[in-house]
PDB file of N, CA and C in Angstrom:
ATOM      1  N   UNK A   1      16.269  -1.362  -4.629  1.00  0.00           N
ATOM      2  CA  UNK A   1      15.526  -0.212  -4.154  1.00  0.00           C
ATOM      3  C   UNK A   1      15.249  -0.406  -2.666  1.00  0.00           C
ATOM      4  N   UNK A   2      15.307   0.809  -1.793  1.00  0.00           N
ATOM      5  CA  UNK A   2      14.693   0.453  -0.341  1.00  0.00           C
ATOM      6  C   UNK A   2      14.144   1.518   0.034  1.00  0.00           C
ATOM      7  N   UNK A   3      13.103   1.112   0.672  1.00  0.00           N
ATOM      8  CA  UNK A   3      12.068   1.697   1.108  1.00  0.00           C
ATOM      9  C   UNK A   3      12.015   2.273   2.448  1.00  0.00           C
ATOM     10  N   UNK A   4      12.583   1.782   3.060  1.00  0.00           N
ATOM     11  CA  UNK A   4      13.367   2.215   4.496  1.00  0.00           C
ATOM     12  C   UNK A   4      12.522   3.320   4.951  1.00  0.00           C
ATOM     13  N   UNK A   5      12.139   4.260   5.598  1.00  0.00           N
ATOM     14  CA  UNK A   5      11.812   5.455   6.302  1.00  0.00           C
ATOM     15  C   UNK A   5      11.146   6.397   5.186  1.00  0.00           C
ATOM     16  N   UNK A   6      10.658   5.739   4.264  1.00  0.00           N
ATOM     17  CA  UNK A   6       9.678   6.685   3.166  1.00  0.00           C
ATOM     18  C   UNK A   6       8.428   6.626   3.509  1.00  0.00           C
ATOM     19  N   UNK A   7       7.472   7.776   3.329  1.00  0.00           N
ATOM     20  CA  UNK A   7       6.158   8.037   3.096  1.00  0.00           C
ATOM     21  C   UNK A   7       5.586   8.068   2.117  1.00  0.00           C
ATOM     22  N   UNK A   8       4.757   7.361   2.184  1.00  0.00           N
ATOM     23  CA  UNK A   8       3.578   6.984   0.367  1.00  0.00           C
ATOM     24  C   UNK A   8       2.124   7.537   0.822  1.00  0.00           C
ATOM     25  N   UNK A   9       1.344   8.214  -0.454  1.00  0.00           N
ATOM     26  CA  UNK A   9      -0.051   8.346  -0.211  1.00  0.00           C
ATOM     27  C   UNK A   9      -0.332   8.647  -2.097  1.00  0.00           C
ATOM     28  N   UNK A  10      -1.837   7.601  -0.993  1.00  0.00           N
ATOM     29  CA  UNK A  10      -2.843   7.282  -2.785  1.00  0.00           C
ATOM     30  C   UNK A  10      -2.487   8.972  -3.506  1.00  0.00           C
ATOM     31  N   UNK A  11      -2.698   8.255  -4.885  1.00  0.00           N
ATOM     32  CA  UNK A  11      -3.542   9.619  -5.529  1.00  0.00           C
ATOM     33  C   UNK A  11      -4.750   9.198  -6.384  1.00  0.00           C
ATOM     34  N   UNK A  12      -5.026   7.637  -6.323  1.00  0.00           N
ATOM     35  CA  UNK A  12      -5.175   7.098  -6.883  1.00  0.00           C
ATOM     36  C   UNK A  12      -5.849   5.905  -6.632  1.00  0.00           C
ATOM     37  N   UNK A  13      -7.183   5.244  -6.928  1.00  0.00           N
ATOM     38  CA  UNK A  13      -7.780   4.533  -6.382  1.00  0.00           C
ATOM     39  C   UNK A  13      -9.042   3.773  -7.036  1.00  0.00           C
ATOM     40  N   UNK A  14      -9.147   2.687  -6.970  1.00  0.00           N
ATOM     41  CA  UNK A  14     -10.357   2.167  -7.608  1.00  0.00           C
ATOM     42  C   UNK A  14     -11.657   2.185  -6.504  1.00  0.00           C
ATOM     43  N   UNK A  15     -12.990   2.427  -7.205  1.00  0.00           N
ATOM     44  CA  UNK A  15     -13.598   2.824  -6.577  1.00  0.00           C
ATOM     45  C   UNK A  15     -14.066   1.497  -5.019  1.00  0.00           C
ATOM     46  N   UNK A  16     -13.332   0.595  -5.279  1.00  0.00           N
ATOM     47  CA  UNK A  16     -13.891  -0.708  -4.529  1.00  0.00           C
ATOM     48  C   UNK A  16     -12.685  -0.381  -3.048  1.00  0.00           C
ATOM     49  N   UNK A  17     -11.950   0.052  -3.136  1.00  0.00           N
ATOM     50  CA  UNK A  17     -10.415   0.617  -2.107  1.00  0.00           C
ATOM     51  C   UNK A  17     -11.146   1.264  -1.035  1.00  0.00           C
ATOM     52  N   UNK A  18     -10.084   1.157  -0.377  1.00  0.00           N
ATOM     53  CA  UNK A  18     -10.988   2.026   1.083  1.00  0.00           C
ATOM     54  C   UNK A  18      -9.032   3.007   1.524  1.00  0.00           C
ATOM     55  N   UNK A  19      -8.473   2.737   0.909  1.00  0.00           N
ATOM     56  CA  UNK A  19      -7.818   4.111   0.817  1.00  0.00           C
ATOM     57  C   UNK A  19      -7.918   5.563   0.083  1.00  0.00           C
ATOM     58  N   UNK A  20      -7.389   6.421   0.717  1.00  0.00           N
ATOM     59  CA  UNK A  20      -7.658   7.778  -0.330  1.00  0.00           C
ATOM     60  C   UNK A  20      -6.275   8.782   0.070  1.00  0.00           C
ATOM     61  N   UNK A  21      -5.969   9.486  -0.503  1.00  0.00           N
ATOM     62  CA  UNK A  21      -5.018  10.885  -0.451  1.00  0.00           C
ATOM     63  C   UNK A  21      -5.010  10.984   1.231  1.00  0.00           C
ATOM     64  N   UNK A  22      -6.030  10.791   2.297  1.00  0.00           N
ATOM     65  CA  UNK A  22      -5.689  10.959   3.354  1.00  0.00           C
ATOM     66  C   UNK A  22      -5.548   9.800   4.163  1.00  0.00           C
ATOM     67  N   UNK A  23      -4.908   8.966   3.652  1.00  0.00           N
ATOM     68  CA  UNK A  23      -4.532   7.681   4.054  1.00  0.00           C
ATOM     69  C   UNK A  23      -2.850   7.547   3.758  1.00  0.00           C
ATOM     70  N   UNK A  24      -2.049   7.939   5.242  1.00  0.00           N
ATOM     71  CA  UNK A  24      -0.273   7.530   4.800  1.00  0.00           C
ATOM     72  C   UNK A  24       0.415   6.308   5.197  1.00  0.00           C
ATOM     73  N   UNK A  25       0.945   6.100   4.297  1.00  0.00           N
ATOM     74  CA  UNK A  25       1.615   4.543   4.459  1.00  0.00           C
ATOM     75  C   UNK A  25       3.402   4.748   5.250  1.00  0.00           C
ATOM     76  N   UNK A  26       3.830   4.816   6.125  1.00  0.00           N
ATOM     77  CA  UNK A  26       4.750   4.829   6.602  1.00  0.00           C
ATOM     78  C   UNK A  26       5.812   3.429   6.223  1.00  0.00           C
ATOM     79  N   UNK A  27       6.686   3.495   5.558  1.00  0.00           N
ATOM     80  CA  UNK A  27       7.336   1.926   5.548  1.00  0.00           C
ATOM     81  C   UNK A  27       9.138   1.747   5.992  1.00  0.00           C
ATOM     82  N   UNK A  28       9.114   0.857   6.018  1.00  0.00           N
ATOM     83  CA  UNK A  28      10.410  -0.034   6.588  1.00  0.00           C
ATOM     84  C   UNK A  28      10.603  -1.102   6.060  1.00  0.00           C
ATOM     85  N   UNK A  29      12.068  -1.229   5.920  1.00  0.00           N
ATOM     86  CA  UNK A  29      12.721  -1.769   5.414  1.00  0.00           C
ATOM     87  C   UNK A  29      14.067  -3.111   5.983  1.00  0.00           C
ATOM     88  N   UNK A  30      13.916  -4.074   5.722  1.00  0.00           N
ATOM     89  CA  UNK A  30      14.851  -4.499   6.478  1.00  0.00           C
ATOM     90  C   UNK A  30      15.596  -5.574   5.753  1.00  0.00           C
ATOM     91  N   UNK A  31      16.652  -5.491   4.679  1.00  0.00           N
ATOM     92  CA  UNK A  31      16.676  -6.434   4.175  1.00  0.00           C
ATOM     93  C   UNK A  31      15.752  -6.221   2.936  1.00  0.00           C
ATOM     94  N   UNK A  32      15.120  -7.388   2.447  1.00  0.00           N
ATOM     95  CA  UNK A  32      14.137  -7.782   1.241  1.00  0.00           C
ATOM     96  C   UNK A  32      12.778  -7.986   2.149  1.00  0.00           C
ATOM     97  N   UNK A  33      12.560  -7.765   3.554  1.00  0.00           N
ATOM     98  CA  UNK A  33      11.264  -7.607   4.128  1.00  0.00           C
ATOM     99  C   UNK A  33      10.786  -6.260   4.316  1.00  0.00           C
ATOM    100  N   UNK A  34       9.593  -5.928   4.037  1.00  0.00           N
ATOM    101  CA  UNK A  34       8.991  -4.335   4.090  1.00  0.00           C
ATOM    102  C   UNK A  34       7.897  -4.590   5.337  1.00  0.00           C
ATOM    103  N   UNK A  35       7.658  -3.626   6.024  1.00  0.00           N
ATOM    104  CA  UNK A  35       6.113  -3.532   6.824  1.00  0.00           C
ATOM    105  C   UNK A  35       5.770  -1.952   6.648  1.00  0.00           C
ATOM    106  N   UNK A  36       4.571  -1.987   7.108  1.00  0.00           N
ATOM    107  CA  UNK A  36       4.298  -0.546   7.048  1.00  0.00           C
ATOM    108  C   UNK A  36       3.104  -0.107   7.908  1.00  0.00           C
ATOM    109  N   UNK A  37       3.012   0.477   8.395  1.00  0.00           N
ATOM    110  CA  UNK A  37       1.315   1.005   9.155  1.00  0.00           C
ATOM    111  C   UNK A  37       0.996   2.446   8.451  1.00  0.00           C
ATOM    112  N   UNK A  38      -0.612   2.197   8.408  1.00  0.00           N
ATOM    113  CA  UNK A  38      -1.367   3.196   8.073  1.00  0.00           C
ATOM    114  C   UNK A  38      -2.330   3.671   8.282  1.00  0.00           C
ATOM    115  N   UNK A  39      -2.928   4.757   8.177  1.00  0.00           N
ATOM    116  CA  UNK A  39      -4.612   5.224   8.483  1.00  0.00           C
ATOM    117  C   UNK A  39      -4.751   6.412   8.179  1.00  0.00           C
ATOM    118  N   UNK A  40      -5.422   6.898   8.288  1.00  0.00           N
ATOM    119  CA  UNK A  40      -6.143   7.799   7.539  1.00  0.00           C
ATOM    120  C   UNK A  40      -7.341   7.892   6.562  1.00  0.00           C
ATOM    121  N   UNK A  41      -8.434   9.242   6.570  1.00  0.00           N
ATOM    122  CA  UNK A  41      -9.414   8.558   5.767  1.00  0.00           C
ATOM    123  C   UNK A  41     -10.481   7.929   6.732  1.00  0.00           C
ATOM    124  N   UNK A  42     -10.776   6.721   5.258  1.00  0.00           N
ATOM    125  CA  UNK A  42     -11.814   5.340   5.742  1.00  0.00           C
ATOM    126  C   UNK A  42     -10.421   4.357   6.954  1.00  0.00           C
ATOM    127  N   UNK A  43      -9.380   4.617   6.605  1.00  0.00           N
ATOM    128  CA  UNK A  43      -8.405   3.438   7.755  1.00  0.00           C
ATOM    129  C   UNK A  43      -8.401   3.878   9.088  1.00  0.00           C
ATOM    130  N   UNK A  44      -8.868   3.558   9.826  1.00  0.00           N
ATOM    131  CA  UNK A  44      -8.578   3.265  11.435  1.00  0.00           C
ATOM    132  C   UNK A  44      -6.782   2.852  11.480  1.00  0.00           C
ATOM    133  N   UNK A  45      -6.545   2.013  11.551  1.00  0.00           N
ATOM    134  CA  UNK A  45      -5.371   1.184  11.475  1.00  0.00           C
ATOM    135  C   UNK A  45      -4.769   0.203  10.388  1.00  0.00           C
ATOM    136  N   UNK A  46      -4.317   0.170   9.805  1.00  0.00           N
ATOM    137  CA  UNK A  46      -3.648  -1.535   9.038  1.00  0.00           C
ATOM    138  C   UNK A  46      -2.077  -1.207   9.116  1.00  0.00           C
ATOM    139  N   UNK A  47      -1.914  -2.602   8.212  1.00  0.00           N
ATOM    140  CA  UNK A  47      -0.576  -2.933   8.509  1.00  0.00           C
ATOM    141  C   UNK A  47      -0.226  -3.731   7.262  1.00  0.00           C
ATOM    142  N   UNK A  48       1.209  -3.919   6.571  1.00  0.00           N
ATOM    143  CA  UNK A  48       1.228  -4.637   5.887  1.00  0.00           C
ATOM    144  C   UNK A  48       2.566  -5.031   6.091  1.00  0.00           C
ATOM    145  N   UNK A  49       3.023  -6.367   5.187  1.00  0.00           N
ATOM    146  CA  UNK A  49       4.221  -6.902   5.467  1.00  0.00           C
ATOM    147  C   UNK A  49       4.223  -7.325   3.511  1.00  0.00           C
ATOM    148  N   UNK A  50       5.552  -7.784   3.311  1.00  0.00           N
ATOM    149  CA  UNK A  50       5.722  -7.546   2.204  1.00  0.00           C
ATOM    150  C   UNK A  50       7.471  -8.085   1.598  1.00  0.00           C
ATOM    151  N   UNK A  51       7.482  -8.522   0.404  1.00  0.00           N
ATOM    152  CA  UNK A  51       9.129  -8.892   0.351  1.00  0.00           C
ATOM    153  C   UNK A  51       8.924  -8.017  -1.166  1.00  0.00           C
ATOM    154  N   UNK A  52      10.654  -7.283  -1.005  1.00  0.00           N
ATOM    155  CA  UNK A  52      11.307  -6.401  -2.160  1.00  0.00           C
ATOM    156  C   UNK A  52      11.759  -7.476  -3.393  1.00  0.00           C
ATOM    157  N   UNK A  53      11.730  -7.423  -4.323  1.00  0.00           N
ATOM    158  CA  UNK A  53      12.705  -8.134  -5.567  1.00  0.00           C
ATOM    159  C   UNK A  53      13.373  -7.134  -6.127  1.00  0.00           C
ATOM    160  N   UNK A  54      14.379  -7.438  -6.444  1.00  0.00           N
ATOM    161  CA  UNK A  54      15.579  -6.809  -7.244  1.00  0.00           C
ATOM    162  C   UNK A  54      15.251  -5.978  -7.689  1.00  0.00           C
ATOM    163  N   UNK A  55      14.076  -5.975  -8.521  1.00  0.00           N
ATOM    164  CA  UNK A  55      13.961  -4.686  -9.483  1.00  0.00           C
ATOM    165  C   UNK A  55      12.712  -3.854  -8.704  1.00  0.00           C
ATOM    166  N   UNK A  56      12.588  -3.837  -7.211  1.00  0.00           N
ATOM    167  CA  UNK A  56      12.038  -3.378  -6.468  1.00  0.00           C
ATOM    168  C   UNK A  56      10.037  -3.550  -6.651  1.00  0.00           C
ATOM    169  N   UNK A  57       9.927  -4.153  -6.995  1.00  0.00           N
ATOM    170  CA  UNK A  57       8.435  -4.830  -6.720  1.00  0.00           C
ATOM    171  C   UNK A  57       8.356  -5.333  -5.833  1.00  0.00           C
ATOM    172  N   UNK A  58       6.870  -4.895  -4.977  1.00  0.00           N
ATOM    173  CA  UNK A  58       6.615  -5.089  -3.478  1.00  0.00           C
ATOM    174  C   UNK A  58       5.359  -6.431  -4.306  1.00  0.00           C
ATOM    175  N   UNK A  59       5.887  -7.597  -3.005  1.00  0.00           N
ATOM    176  CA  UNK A  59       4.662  -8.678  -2.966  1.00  0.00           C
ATOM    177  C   UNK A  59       4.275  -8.183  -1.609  1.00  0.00           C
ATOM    178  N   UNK A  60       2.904  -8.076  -1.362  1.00  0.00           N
ATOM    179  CA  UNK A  60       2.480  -7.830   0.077  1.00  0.00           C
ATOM    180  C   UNK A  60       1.380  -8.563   0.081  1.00  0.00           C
ATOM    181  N   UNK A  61       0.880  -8.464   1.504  1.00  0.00           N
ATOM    182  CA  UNK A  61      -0.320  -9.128   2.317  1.00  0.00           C
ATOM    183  C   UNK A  61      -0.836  -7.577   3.138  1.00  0.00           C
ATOM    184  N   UNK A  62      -1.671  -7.113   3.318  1.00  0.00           N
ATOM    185  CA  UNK A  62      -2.576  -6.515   4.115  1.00  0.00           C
ATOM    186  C   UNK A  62      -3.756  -6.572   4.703  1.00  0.00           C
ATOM    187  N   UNK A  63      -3.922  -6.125   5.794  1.00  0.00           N
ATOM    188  CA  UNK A  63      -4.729  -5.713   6.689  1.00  0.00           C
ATOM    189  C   UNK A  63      -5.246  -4.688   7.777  1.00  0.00           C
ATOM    190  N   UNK A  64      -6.093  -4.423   7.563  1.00  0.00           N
ATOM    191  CA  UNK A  64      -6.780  -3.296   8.234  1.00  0.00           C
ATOM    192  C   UNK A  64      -8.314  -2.981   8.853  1.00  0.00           C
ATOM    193  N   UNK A  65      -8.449  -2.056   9.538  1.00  0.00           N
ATOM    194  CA  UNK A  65      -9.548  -1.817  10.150  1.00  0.00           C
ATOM    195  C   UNK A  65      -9.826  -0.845   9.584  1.00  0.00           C
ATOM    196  N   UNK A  66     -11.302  -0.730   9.521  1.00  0.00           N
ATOM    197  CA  UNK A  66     -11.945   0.378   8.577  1.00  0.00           C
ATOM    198  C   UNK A  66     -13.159   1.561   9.276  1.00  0.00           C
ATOM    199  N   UNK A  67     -13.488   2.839   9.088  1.00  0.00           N
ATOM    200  CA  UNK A  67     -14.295   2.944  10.279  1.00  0.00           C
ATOM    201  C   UNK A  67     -15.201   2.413  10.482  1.00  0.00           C
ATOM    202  N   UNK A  68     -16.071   1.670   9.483  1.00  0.00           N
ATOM    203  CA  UNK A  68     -17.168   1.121  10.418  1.00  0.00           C
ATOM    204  C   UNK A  68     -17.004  -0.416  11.066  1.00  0.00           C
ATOM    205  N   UNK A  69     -15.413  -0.380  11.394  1.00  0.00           N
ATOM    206  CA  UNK A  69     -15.172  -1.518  12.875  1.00  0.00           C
ATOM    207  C   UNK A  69     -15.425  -2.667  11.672  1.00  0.00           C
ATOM    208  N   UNK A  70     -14.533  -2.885  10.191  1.00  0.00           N
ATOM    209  CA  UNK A  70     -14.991  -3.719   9.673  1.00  0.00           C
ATOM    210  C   UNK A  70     -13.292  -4.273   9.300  1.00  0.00           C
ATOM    211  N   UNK A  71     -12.607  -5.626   9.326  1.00  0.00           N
ATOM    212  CA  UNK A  71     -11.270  -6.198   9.759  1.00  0.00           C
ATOM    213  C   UNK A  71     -11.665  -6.671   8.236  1.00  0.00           C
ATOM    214  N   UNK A  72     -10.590  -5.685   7.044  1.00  0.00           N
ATOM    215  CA  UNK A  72     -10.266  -6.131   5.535  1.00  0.00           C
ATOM    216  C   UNK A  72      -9.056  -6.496   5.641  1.00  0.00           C
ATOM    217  N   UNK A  73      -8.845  -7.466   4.710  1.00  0.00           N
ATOM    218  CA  UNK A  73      -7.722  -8.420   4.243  1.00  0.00           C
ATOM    219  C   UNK A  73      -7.805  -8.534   2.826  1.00  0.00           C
ATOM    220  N   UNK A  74      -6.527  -8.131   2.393  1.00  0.00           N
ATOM    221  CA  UNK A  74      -6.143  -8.478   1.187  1.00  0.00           C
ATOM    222  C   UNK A  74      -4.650  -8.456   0.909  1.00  0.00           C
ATOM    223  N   UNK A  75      -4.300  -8.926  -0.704  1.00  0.00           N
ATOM    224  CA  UNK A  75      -2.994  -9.048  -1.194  1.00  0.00           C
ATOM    225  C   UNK A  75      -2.514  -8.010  -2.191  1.00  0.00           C
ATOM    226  N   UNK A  76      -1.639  -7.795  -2.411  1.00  0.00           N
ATOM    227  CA  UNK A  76      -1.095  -6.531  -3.649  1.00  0.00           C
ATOM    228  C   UNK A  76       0.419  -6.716  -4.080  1.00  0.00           C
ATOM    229  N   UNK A  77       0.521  -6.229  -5.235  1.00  0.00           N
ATOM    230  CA  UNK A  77       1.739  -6.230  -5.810  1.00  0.00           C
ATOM    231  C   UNK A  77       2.004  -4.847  -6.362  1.00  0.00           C
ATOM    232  N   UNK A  78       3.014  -3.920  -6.079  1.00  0.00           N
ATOM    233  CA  UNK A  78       3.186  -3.075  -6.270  1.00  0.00           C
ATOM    234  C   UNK A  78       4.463  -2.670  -7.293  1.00  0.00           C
ATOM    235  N   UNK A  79       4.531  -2.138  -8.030  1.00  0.00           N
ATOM    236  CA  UNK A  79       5.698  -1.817  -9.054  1.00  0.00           C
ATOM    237  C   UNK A  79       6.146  -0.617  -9.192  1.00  0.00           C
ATOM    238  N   UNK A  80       7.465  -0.032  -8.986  1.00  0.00           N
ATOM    239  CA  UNK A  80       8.195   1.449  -8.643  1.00  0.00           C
ATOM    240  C   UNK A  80       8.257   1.590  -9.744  1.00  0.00           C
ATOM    241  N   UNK A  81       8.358   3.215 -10.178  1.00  0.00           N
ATOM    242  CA  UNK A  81       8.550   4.259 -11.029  1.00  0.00           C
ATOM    243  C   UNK A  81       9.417   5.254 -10.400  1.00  0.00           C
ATOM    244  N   UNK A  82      10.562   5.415 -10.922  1.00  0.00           N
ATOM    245  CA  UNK A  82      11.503   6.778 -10.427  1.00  0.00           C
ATOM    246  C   UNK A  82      10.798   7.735 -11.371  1.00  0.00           C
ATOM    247  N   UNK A  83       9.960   9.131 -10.134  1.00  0.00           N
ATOM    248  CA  UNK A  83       9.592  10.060 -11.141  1.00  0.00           C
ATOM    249  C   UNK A  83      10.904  11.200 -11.334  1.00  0.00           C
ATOM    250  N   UNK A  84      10.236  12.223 -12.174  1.00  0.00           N
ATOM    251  CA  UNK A  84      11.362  13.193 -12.382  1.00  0.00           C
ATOM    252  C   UNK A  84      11.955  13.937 -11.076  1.00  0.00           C
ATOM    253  N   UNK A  85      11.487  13.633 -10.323  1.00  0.00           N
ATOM    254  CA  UNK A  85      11.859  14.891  -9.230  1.00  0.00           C
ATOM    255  C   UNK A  85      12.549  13.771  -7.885  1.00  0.00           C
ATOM    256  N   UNK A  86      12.881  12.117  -8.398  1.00  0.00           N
ATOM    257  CA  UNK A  86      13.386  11.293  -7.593  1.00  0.00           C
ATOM    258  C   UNK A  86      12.754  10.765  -6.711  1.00  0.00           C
ATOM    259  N   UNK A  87      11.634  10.986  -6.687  1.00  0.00           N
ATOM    260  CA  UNK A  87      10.694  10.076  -5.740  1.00  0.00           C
ATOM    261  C   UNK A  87      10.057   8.714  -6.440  1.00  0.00           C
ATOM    262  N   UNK A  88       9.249   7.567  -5.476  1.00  0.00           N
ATOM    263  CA  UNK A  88       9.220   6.774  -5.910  1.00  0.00           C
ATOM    264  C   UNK A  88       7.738   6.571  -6.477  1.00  0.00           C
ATOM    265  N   UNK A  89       7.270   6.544  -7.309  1.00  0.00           N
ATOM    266  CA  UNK A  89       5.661   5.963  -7.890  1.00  0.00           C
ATOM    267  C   UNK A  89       5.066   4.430  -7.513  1.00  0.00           C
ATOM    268  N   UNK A  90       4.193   4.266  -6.989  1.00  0.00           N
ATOM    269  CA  UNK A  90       4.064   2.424  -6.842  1.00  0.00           C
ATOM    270  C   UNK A  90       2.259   2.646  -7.843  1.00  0.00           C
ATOM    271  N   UNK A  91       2.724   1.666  -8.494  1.00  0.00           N
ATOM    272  CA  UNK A  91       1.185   1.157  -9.344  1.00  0.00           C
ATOM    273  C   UNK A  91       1.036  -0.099  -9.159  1.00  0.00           C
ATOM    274  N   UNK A  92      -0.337  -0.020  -7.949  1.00  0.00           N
ATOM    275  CA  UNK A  92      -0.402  -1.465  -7.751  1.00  0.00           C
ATOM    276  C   UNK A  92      -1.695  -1.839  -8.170  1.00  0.00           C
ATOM    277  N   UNK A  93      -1.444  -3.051  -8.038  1.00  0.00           N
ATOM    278  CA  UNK A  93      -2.925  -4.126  -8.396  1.00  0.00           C
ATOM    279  C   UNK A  93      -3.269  -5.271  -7.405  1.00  0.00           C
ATOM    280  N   UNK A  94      -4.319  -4.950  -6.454  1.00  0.00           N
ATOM    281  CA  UNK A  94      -4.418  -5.734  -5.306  1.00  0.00           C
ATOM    282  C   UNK A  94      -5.736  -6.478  -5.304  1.00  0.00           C
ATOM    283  N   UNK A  95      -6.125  -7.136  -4.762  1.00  0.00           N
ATOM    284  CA  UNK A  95      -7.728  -8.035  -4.528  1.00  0.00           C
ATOM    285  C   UNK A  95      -7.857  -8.044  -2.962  1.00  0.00           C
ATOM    286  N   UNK A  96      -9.124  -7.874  -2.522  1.00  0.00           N
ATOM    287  CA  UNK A  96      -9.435  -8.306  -1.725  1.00  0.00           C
ATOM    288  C   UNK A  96      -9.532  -9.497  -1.474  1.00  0.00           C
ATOM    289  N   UNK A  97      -8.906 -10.060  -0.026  1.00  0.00           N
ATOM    290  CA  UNK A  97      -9.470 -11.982   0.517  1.00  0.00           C
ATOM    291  C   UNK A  97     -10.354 -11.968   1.647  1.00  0.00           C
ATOM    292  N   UNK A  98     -10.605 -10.649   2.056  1.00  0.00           N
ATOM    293  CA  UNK A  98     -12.151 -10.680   2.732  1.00  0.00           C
ATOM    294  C   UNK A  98     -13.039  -9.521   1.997  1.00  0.00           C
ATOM    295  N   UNK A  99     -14.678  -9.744   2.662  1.00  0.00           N
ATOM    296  CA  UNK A  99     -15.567  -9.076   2.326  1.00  0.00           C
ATOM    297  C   UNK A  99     -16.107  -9.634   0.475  1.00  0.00           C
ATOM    298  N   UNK A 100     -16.152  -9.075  -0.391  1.00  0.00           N
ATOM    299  CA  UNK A 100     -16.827  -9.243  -1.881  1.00  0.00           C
ATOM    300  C   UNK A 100     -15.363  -9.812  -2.542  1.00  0.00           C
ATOM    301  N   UNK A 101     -14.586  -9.566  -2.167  1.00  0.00           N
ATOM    302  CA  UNK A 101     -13.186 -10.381  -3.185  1.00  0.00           C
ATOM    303  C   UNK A 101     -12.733  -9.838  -4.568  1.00  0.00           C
ATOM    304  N   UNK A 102     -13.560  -8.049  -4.235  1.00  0.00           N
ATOM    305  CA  UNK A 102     -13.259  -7.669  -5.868  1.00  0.00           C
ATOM    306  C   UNK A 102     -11.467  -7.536  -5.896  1.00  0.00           C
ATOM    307  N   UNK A 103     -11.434  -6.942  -7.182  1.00  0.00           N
ATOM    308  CA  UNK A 103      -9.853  -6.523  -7.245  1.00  0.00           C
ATOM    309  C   UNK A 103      -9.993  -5.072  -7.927  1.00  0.00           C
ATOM    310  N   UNK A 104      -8.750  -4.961  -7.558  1.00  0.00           N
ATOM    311  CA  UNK A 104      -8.905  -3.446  -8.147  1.00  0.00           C
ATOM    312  C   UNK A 104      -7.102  -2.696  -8.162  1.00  0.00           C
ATOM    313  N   UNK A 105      -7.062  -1.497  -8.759  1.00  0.00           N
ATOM    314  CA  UNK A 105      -5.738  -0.840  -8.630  1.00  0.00           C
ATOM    315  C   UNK A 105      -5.396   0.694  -8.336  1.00  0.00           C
ATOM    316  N   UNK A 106      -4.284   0.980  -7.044  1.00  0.00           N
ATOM    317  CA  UNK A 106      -3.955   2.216  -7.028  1.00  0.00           C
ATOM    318  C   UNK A 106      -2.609   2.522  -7.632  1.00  0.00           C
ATOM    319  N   UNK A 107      -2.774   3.945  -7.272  1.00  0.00           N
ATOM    320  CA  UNK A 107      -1.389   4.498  -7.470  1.00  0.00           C
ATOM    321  C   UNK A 107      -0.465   5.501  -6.175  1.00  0.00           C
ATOM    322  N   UNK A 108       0.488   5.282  -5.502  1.00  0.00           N
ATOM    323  CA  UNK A 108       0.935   5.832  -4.692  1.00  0.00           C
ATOM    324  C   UNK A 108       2.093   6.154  -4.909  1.00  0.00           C
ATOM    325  N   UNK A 109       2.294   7.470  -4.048  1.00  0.00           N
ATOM    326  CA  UNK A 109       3.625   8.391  -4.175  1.00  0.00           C
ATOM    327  C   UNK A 109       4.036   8.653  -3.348  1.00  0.00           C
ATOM    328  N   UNK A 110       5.324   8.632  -3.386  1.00  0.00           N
ATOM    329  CA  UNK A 110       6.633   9.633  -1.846  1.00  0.00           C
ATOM    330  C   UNK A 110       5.983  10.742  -1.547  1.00  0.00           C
ATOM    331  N   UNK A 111       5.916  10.926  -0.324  1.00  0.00           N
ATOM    332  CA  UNK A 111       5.257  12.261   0.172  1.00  0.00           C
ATOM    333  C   UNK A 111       6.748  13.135   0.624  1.00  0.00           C
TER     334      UNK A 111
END
C-alpha cells in the first residue's frame, strides 16, 4: 500500500486526542518510510514519521504543538481498510509519551 500524496482526517476520536475532523494529515511516502504534517483544530503544527509493512500498517512516532503552546509526543499504529468507494480507512491505537500517558484510539479517512 502507499500512501504517497493522500489526505486523511479524523472522524473519529477518543476523548483524551487532541485531533478532530478539522485536523488534515497530509502524507508521503518514500519507500517503507511515511512522514506527514498536520494542523488543524486543537493542532498548531505536528509531524509524524512512520514505517509501512506489507500489509500496509503504519508504525509511527508523533509530535505536535497544541494551541495552548503545549509540545505532545506520542506513538501509534495504524491499520488500513479499503472502503467501498476505494479510499483508505486507518484505525488506530496510539498512547501518549508526554503529558498523562493515557492511550486511546482514532479513526481516519482519505479526504
Amino acid at each position: 500500500m502507499n500512501y504517497n500524496n493522500k489526505t486523511f482526517r479524523p472522524v473519529s476520536n477518543s476523548v483524551n486526542g487532541e485531533t478532530s475532523a478539522e485536523t488534515l494529515f497530509k502524507y508521503k511516502q518514500k519507500e517503507t518510510v511515511l512522514t506527514s504534517t498536520y494542523s488543524g483544530g486543537q493542532i498548531v503544527e505536528g509531524h509524524l514519521i512512520g514505517l509501512v509493512a506489507l500489509d500496509g500498517t503504519i508504525e509511527m512516532r508523533y509530535h505536535q504543538v497544541n494551541i495552548q503552546g503545549e509540545l505532545m509526543t506520542g506513538i501509534c499504529v495504524s491499520k488500513p481498510e479499503i472502503m467501498e468507494n476505494g479510499k483508505i480507512r486507518l484505525y488506530e491505537t496510539w498512547r501518549w509519551t508526554s503529558g498523562d500517558k493515557s492511550k486511546g484510539t482514532s479513526v481516519l479517512e482519505e479526504v
